[in-house]
Protein backbone atom coordinates (compact mmCIF):
# COMPACT_ATOMS: atom_id res chain seq x y z
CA UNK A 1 -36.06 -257.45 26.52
CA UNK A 2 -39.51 -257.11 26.59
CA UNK A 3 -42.63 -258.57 24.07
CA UNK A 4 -44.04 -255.31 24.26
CA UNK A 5 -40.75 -253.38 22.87
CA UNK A 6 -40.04 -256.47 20.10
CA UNK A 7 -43.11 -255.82 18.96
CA UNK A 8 -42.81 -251.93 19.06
CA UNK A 9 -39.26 -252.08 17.32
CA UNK A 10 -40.52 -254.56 14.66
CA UNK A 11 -43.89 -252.94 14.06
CA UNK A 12 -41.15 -249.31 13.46
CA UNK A 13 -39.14 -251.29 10.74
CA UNK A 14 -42.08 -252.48 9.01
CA UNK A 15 -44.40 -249.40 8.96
CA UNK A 16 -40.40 -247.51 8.11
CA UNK A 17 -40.49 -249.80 4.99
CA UNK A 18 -44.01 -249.41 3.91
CA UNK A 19 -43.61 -245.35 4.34
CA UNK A 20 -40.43 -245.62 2.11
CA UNK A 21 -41.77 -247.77 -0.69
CA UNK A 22 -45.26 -245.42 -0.66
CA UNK A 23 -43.26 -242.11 -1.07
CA UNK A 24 -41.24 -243.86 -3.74
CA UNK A 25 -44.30 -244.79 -5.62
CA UNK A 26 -45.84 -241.07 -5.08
CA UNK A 27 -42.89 -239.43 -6.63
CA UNK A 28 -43.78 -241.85 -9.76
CA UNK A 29 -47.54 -241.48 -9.64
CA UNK A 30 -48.87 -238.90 -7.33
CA UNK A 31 -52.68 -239.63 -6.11
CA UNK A 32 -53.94 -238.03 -3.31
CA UNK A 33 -55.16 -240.87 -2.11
CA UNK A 34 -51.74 -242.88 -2.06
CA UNK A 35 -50.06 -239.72 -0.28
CA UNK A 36 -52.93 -239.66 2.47
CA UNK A 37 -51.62 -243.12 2.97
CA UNK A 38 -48.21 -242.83 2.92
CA UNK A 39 -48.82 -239.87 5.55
CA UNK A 40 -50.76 -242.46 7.95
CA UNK A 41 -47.72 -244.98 7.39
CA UNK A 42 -45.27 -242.62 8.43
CA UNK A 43 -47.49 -241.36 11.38
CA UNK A 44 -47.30 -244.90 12.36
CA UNK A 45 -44.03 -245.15 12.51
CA UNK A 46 -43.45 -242.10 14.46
CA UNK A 47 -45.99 -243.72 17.37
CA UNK A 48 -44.39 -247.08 16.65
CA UNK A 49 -40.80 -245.65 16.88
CA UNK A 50 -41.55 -243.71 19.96
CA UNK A 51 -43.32 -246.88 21.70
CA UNK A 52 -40.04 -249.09 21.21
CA UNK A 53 -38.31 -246.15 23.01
CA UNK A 54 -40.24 -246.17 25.72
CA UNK A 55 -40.83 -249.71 26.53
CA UNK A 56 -36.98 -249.90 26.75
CA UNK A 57 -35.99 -246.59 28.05
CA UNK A 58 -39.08 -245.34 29.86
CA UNK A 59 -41.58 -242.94 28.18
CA UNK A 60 -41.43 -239.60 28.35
CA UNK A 61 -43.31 -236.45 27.50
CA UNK A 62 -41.60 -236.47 24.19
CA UNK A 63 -42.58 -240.01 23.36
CA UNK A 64 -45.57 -240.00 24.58
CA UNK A 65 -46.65 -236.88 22.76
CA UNK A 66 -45.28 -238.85 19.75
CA UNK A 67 -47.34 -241.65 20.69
CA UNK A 68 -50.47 -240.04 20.47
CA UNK A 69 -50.05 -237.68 17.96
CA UNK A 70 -48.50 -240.60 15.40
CA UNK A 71 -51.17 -243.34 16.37
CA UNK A 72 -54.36 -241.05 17.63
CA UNK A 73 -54.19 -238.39 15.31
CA UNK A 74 -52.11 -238.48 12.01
CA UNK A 75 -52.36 -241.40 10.89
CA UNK A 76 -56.01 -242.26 11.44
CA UNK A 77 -56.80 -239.15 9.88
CA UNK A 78 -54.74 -239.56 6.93
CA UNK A 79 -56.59 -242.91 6.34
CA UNK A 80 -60.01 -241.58 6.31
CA UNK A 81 -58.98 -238.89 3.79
CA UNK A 82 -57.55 -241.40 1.69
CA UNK A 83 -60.60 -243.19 1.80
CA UNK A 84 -63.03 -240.20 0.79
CA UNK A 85 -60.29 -239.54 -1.76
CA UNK A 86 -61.10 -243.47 -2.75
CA UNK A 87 -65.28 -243.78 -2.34
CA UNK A 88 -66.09 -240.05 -3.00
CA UNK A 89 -67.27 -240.05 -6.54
CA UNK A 90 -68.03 -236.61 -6.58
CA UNK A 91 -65.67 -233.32 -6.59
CA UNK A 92 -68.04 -231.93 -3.88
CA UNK A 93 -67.70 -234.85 -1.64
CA UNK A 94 -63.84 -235.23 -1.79
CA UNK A 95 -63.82 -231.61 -1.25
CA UNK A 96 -65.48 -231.79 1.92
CA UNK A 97 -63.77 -234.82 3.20
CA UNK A 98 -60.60 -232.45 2.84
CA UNK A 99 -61.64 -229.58 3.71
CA UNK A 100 -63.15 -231.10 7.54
CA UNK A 101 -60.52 -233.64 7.57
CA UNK A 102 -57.67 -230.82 7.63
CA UNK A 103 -59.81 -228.90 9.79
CA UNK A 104 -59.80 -231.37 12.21
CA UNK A 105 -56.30 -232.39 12.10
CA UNK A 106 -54.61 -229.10 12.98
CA UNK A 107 -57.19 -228.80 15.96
CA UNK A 108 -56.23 -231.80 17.05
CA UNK A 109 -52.23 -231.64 16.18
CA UNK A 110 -52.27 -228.14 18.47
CA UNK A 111 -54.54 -229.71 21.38
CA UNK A 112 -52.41 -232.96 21.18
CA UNK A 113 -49.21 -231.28 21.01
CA UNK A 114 -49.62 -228.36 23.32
CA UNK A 115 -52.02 -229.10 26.21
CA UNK A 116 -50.50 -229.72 29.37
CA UNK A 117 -49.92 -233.01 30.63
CA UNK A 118 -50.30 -233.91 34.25
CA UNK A 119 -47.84 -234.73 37.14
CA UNK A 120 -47.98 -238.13 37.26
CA UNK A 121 -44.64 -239.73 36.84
CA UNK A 122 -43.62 -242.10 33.17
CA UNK A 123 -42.33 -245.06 33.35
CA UNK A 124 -41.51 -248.46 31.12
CA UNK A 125 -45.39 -248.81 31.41
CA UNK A 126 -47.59 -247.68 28.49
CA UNK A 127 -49.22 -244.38 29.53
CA UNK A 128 -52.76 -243.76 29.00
CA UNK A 129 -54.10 -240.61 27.85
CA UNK A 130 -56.59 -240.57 31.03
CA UNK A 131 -53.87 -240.71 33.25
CA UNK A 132 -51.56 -237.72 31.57
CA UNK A 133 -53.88 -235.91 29.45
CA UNK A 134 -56.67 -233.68 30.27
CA UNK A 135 -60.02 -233.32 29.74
CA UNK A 136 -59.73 -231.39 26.34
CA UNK A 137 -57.70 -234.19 24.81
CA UNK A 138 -59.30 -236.83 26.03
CA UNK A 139 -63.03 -236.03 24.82
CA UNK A 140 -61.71 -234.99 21.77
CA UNK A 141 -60.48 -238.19 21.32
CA UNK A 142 -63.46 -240.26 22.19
CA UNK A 143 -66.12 -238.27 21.18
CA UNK A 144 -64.69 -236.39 18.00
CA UNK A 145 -61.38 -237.97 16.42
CA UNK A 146 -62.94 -241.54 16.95
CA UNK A 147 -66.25 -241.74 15.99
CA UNK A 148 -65.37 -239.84 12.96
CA UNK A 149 -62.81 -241.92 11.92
CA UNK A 150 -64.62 -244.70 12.24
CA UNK A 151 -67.50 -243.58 10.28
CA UNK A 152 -65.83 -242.60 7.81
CA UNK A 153 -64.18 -245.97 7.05
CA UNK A 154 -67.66 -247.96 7.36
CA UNK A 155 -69.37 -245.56 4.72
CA UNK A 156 -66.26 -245.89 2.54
CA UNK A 157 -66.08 -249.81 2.76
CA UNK A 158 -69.90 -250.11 2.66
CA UNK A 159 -70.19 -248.22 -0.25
CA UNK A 160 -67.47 -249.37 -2.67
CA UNK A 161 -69.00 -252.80 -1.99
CA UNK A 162 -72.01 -252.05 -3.18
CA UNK A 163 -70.53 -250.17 -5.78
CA UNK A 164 -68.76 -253.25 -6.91
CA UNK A 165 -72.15 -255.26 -7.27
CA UNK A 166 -72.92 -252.98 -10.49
CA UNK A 167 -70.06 -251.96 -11.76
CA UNK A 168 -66.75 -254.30 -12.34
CA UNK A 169 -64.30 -251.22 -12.61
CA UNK A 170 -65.25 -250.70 -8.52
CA UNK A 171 -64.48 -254.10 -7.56
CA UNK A 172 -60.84 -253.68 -8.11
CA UNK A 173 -61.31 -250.73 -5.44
CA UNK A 174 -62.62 -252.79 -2.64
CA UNK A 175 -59.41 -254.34 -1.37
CA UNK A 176 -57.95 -251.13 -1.03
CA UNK A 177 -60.61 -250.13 0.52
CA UNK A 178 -61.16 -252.35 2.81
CA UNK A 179 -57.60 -252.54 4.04
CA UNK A 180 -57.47 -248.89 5.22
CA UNK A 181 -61.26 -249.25 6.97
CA UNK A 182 -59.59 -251.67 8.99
CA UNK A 183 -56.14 -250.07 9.60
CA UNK A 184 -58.91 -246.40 10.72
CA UNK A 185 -61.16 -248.93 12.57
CA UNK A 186 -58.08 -250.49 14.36
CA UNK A 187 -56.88 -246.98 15.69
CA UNK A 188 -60.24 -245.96 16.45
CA UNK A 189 -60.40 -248.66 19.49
CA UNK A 190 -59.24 -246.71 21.82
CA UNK A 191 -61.73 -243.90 21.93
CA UNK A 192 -64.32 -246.06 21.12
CA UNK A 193 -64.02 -248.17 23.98
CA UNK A 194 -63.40 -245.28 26.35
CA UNK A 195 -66.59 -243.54 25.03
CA UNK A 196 -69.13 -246.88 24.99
CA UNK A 197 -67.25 -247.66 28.84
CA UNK A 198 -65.94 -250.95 27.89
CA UNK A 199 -63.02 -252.43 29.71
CA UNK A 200 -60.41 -253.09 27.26
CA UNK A 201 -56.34 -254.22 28.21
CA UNK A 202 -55.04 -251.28 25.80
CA UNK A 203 -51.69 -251.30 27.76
CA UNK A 204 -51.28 -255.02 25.94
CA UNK A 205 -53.40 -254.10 22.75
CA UNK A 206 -51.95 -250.89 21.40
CA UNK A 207 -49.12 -251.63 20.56
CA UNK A 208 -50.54 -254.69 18.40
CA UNK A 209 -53.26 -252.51 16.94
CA UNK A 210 -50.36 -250.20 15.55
CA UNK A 211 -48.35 -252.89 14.01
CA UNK A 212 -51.93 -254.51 12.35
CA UNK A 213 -52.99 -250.90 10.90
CA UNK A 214 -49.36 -250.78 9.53
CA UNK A 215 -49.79 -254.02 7.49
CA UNK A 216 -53.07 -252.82 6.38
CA UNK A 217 -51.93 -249.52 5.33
CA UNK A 218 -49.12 -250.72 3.41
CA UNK A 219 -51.16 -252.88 1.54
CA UNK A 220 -54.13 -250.54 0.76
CA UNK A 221 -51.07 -248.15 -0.43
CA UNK A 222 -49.91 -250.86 -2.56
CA UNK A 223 -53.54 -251.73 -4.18
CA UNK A 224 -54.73 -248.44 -4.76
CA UNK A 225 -51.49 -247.45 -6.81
CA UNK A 226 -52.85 -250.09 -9.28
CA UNK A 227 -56.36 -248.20 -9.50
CA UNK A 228 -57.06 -245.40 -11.78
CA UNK A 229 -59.48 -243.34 -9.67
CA UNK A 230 -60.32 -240.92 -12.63
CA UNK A 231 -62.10 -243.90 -13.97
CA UNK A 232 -63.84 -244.63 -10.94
CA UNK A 233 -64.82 -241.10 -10.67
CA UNK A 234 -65.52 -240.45 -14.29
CA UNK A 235 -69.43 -240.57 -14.28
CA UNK A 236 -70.26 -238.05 -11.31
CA UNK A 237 -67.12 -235.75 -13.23
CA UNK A 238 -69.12 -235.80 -16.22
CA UNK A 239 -72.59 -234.95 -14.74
CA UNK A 240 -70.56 -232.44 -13.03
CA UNK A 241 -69.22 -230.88 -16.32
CA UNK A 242 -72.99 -229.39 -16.94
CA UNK A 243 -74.07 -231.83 -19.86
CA UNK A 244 -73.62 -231.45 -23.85
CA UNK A 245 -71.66 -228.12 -23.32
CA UNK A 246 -68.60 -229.80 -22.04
CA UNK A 247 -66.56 -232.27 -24.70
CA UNK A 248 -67.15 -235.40 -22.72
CA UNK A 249 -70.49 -234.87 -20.91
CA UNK A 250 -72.98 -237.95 -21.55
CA UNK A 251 -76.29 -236.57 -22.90
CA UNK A 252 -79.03 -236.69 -20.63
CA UNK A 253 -81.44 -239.62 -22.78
CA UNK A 254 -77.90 -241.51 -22.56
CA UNK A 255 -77.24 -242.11 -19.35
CA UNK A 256 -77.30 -245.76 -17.78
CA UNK A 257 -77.82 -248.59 -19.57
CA UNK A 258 -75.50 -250.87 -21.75
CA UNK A 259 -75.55 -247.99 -23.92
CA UNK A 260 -74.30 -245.17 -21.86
CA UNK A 261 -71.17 -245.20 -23.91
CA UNK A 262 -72.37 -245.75 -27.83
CA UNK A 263 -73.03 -249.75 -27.47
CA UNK A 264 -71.09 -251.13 -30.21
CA UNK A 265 -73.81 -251.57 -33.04
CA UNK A 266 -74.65 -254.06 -35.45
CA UNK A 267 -72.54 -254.83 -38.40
CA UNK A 268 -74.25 -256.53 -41.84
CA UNK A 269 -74.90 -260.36 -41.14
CA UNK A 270 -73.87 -260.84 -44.70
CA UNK A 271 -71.31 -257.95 -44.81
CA UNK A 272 -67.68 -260.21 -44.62
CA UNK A 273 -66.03 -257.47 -43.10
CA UNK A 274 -68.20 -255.48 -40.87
CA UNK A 275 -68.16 -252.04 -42.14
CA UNK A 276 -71.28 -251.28 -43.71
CA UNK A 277 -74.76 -253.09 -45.13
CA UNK A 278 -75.61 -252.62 -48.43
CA UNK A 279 -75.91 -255.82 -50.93
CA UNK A 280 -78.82 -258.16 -50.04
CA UNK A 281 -80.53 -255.44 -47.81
CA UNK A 282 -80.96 -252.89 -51.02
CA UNK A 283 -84.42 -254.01 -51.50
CA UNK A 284 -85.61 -252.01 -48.62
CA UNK A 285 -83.76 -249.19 -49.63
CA UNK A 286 -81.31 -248.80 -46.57
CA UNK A 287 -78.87 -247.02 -47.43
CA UNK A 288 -79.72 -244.93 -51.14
CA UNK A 289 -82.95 -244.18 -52.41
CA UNK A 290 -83.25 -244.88 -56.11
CA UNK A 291 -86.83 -245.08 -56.50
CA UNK A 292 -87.99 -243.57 -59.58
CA UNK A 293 -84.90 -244.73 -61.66
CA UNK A 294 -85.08 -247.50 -63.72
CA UNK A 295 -81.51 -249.09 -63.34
CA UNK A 296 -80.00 -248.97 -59.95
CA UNK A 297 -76.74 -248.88 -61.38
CA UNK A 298 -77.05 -245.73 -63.26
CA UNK A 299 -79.17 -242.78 -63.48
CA UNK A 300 -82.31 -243.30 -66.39
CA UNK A 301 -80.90 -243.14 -69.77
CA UNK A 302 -77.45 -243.79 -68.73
CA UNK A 303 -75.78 -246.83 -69.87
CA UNK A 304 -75.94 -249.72 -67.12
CA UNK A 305 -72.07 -249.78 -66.99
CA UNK A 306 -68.99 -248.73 -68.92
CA UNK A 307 -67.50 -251.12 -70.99
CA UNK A 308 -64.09 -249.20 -71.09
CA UNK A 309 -63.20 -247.74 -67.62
CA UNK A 310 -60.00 -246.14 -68.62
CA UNK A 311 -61.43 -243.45 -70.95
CA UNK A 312 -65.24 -244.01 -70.61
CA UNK A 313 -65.65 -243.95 -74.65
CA UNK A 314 -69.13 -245.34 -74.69
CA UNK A 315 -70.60 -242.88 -71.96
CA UNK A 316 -72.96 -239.94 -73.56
CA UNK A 317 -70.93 -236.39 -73.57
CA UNK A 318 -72.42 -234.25 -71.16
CA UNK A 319 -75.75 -232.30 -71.66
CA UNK A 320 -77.14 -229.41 -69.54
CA UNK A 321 -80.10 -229.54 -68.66
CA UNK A 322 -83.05 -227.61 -69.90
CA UNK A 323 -86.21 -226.22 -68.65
CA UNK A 324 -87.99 -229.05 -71.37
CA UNK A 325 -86.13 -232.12 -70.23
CA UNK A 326 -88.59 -234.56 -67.96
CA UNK A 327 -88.06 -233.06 -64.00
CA UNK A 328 -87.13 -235.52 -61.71
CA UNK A 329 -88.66 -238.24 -60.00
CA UNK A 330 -90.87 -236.99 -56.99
CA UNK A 331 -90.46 -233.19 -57.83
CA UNK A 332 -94.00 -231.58 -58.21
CA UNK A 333 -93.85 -228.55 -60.73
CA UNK A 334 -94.11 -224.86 -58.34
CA UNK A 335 -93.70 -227.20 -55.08
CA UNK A 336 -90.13 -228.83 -55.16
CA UNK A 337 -89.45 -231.95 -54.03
CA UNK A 338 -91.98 -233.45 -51.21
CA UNK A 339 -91.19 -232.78 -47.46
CA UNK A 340 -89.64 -235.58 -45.73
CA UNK A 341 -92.58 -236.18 -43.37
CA UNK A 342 -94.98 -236.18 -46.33
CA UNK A 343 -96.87 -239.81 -47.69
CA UNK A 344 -95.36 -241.68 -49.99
CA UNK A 345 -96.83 -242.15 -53.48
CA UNK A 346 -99.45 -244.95 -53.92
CA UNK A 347 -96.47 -248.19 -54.82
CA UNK A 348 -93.47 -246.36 -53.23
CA UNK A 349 -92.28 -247.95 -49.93
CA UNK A 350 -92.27 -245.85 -46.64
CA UNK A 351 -89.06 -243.69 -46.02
CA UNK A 352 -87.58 -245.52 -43.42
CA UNK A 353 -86.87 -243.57 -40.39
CA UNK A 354 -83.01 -244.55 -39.58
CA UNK A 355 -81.58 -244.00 -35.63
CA UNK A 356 -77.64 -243.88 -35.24
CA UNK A 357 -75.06 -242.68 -33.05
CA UNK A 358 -71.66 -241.70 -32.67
CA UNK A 359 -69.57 -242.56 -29.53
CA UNK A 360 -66.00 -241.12 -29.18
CA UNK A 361 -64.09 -243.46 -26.59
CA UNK A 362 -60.96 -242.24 -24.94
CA UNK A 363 -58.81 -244.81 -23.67
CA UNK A 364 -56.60 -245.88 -20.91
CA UNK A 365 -52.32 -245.37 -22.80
CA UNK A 366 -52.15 -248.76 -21.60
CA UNK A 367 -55.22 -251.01 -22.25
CA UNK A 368 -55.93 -249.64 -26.34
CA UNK A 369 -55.27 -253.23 -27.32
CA UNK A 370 -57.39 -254.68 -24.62
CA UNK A 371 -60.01 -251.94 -25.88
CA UNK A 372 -59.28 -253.69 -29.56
CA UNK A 373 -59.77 -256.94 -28.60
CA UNK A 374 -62.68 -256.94 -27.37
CA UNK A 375 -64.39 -254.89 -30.10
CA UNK A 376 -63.46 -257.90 -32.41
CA UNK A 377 -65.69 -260.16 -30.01
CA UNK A 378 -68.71 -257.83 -30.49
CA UNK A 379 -67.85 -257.13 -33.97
CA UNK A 380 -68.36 -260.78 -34.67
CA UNK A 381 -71.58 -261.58 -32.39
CA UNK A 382 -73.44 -258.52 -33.93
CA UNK A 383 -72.55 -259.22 -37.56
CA UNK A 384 -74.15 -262.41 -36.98
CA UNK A 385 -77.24 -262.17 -34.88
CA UNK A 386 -78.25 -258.72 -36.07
CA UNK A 387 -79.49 -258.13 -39.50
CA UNK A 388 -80.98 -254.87 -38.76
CA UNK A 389 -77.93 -252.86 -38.47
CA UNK A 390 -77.06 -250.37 -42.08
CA UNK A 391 -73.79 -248.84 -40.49
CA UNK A 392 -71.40 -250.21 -37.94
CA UNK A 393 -67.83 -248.20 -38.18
CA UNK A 394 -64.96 -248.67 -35.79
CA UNK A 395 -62.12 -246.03 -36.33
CA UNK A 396 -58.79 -245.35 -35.17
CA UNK A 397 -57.84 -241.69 -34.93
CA UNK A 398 -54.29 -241.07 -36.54
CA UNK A 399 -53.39 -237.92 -34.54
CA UNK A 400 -55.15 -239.52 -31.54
CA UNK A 401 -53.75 -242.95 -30.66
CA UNK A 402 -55.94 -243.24 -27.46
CA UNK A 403 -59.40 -242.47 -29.04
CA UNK A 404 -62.13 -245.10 -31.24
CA UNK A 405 -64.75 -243.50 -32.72
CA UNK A 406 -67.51 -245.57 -33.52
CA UNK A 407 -70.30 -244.81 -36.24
CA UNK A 408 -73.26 -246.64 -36.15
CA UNK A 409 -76.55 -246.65 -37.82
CA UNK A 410 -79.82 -248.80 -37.79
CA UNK A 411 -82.92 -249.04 -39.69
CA UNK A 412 -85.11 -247.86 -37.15
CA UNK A 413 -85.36 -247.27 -33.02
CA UNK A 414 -86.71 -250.78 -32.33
CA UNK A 415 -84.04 -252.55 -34.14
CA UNK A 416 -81.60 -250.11 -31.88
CA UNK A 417 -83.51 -251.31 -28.73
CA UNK A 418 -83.21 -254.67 -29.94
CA UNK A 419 -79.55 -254.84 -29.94
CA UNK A 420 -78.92 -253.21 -26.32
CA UNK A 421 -80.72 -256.42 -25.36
CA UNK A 422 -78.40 -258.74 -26.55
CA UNK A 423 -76.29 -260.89 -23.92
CA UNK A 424 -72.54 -259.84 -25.52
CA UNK A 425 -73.55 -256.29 -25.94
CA UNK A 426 -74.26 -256.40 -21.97
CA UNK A 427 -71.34 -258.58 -21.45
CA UNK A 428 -69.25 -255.68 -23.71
CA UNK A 429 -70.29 -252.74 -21.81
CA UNK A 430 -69.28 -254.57 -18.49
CA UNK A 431 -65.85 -255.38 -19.63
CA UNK A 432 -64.82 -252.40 -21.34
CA UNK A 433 -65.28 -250.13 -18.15
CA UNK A 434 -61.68 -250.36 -17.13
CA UNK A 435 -60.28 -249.14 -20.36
CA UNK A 436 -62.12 -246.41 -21.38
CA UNK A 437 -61.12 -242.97 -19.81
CA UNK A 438 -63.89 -241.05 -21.19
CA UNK A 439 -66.77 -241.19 -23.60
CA UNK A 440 -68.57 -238.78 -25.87
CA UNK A 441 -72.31 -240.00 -27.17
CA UNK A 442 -73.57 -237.68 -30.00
CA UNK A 443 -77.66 -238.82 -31.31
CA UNK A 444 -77.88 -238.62 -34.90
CA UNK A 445 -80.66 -237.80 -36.84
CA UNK A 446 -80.08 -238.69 -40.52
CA UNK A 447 -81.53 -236.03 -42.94
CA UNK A 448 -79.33 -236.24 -46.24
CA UNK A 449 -77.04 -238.64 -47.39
CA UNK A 450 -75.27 -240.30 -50.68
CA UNK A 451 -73.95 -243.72 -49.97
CA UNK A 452 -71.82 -245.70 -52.73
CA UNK A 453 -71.86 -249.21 -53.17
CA UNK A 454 -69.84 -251.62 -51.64
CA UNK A 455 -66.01 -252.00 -53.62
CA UNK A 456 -65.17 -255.34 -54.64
CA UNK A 457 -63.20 -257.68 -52.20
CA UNK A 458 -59.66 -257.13 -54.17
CA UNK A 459 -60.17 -253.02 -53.38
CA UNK A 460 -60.61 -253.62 -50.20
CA UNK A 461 -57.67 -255.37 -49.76
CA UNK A 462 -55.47 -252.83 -50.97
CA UNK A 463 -57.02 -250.44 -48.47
CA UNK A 464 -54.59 -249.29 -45.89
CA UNK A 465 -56.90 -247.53 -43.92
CA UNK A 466 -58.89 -250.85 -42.93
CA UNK A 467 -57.75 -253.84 -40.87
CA UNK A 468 -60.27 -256.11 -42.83
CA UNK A 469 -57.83 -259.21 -42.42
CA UNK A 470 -57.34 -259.33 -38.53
CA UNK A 471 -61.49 -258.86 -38.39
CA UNK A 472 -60.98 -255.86 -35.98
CA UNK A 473 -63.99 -253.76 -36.99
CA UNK A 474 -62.14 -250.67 -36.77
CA UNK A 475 -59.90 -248.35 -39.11
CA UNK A 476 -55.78 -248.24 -38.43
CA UNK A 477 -54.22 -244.92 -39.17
CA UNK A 478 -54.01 -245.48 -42.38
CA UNK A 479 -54.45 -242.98 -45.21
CA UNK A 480 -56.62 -244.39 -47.84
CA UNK A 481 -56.42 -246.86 -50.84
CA UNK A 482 -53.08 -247.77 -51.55
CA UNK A 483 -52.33 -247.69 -55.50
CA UNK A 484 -51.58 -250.80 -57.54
CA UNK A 485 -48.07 -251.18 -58.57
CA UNK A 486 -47.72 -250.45 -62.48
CA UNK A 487 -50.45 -247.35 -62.76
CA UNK A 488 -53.51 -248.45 -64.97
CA UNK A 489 -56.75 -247.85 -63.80
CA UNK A 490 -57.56 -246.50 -60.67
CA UNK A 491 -53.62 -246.58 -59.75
CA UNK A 492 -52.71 -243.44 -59.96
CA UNK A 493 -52.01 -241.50 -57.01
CA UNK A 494 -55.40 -240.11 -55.13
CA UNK A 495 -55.94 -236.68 -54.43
């Protein structure tokens, strides 16, 4: 019993294995990708197969044909599509790399299948296509199938490497990758050595090229069933979509950049629970603008506060107003109020001019808590170093388990800037990339607004709709303040 047909028979069982366990895995998840590879597999154990066949029986025109077609044709083939399926970010390029990949398979199948083969007599020997092809086949090999092939597989491997230098979601991509250039580059010997003239033993090699691009291919089907390529080609989808007319196209002053996706924006540095700033900041006038009234915790000539909450007995009945009563602050009589680009009055502080954002993130069914965990690490950093953020909202979406939607809002464009720069807001962006599907940036330009004051600590607590003691940062489905037991106050049910 020969090397050559152990080898063969053992290189049949494994590539016979790997084809099963692929097709298993594309009945479960079905990427074109994995089925381009499970194709090659089983075109490789067709060649493999046939091979063992004829090292023991003698080849044949029938094994031979399989042979060629399995090794030479299908399953290199199959590989390279997989691998524009893989590095081709864009629809266009995948496209192509089908649409000239097929193309060139049939050709090839007929040619392969049909031409005639010479006179020359088989035996246990492995034939060479020089010897019982003709011309047609044989340049078609060399100077067409293998070149092809083989460029193909260097652009893919080159270019998810470099990929992988910027952007951690590619690196998980290259081994994949990597492991079908070198199954494609390992068929692709033959024709390359016959067209570059070189003097290679292929009647001892090709049978141990076979059983190598096998292995390969079976693992590169194994990794990329791990990878979700709509992630990978999420970006060049979204330019694709035509910009803000699509639901998830990135607007155009948004793209690149830690804050491609909505960076996740500073919380209060005194605000214990990271929802919004008011409190220490209300000096500036961040969030309500009570200039003009005399007591910032009531309108002028309004009591301060009301000493009986229950049935407010000590607050004036209500008056209308008339056309004699004092107008109000900053309304000029026949103008209206000022416009919002007009100067402030000599003593009033500058309207600030606020920048904020809202990012809708669509996540990955199975990495939401991953998502969740990390937006507790930024949650904490920012609430801490950044003192110049008014609004910083994480929410959950109820009737949308997958999706965040974060709300954010800072006093002005520098202080914006000046968060992207910080080292965990980098370090956030990097590592959220595999668990985010899809993201929505909407620009915000604030023009009117009322904006209550902070509850007290014990209200929040009875909040349902806030996960204020696990420090998340964002809202669970949860439907508003939960009413204290016994009624009283403020415990009735909420409308």
């Amino acid at each position: 019993m020969s090397v050559h047909f152990l080898a063969a028979a053992v290189g049949a069982l494994i590539a016979a294995a790997g084809t099963g366990l692929l097709a298993a895995r594309c009945l479960r998840a079905p990427g074109a990708a994995l089925v381009a590879w499970t194709v090659a597999l089983f075109g490789l154990t067709v060649a493999l197969g046939a091979q063992a066949v004829g090292y023991h029986a003698g080849f044949g025109p029938v094994a031979f044909r399989a042979m060629e077609i399995g090794a030479q044709v299908l399953a290199p083939l199959a590989l390279a599509l997989g691998l524009a399926e893989v590095a081709g970010k864009s629809i266009v390029t995948r496209f192509a790399a089908r649409l000239l990949l097929a193309a060139l398979g049939i050709v090839a199948l007929v040619i392969f299948a049909t031409d005639p083969l010479s006179a020359a007599a088989f035996t246990k020997v492995w034939p060479a296509t020089t010897v019982y092809y003709q011309i047609v086949p044989n340049k078609l090999l060399e100077y067409v199938l293998a070149p092809a092939v083989a460029i193909v597989a260097l652009i893919a491997i080159g270019t998810t490497a470099a990929r992988s230098g910027r952007d951690r979601a590619w690196r998980a991509a290259v081994p994949a990758t990597v492991a079908a250039g070198a199954a494609a580059l390992l068929l692709a010997v033959p024709g390359i050595a016959a067209v570059l003239g070189l003097s290679v033993p292929m009647a001892s090699l090709f049978t141990l090229l076979c059983v190598l691009a096998a292995v390969a291919t079976w693992f590169a089907g194994l990794s990329v069933g791990r990878l979700n390529l709509g992630l990978l080609h999420q970006e060049s989808a979204v330019a694709a979509a035509g910009g803000a007319g699509e639901e998830w196209a990135l607007q155009r002053s948004w793209a690149g950049g830690p804050d491609a996706t909505g960076d996740f924006d500073p919380a209060a540095a005194d605000d214990e629970f990271g929802i919004y700033r008011n409190g220490s900041h209300r000096e500036r006038d961040d969030l309500d603008f009570r200039a003009g009234y005399p007591d910032q915790a009531g309108y002028a000539g309004e009591p301060a506060r009301y000493p009986d909450q229950a049935g407010y007995q000590d607050q004036a009945p209500y008056q209308e107003a008339t056309y004699e009563q004092a107008p109000p602050p900053g309304y000029r009589d026949g103008a209206g109020y000022p416009e919002t680009g007009a100067a402030p009055a000599a003593g009033q502080r500058p309207r600030p001019e606020f920048f904020g954002q809202i990012a809708i993130y669509t996540l990955l069914e199975d990495r939401v808590d991953d998502f969740d965990r990390l937006t507790r690490q930024v949650v904490r950093q920012v609430r801490v170093h950044e003192p110049d953020t008014l609004v910083y909202i994480v929410h959950a979406v109820p009737s949308a388990p997958m999706q965040r939607i974060l709300y954010e809002v800072y006093s002005d464009r520098a202080a914006y800037e000046a968060h992207k720069r910080q080292p965990y807001v980098a370090a956030f962006e990097a590592d959220r990339r595999p668990y985010v599907l899809a993201t929505n940036i909407i620009e915000l330009g604030l023009q009117q607004a009322k904006v209550s004051p902070l509850p007290s600590v014990a209200d929040l607590l009875t909040d349902t709709g806030f996960d204020l003691l696990m420090d998340t940062g964002f809202g669970q489905p949860g439907y508003g303040p939960r009413p204290p037991a016994g009624g009283g106050p403020g415990g009735g049910a909420r409308g």
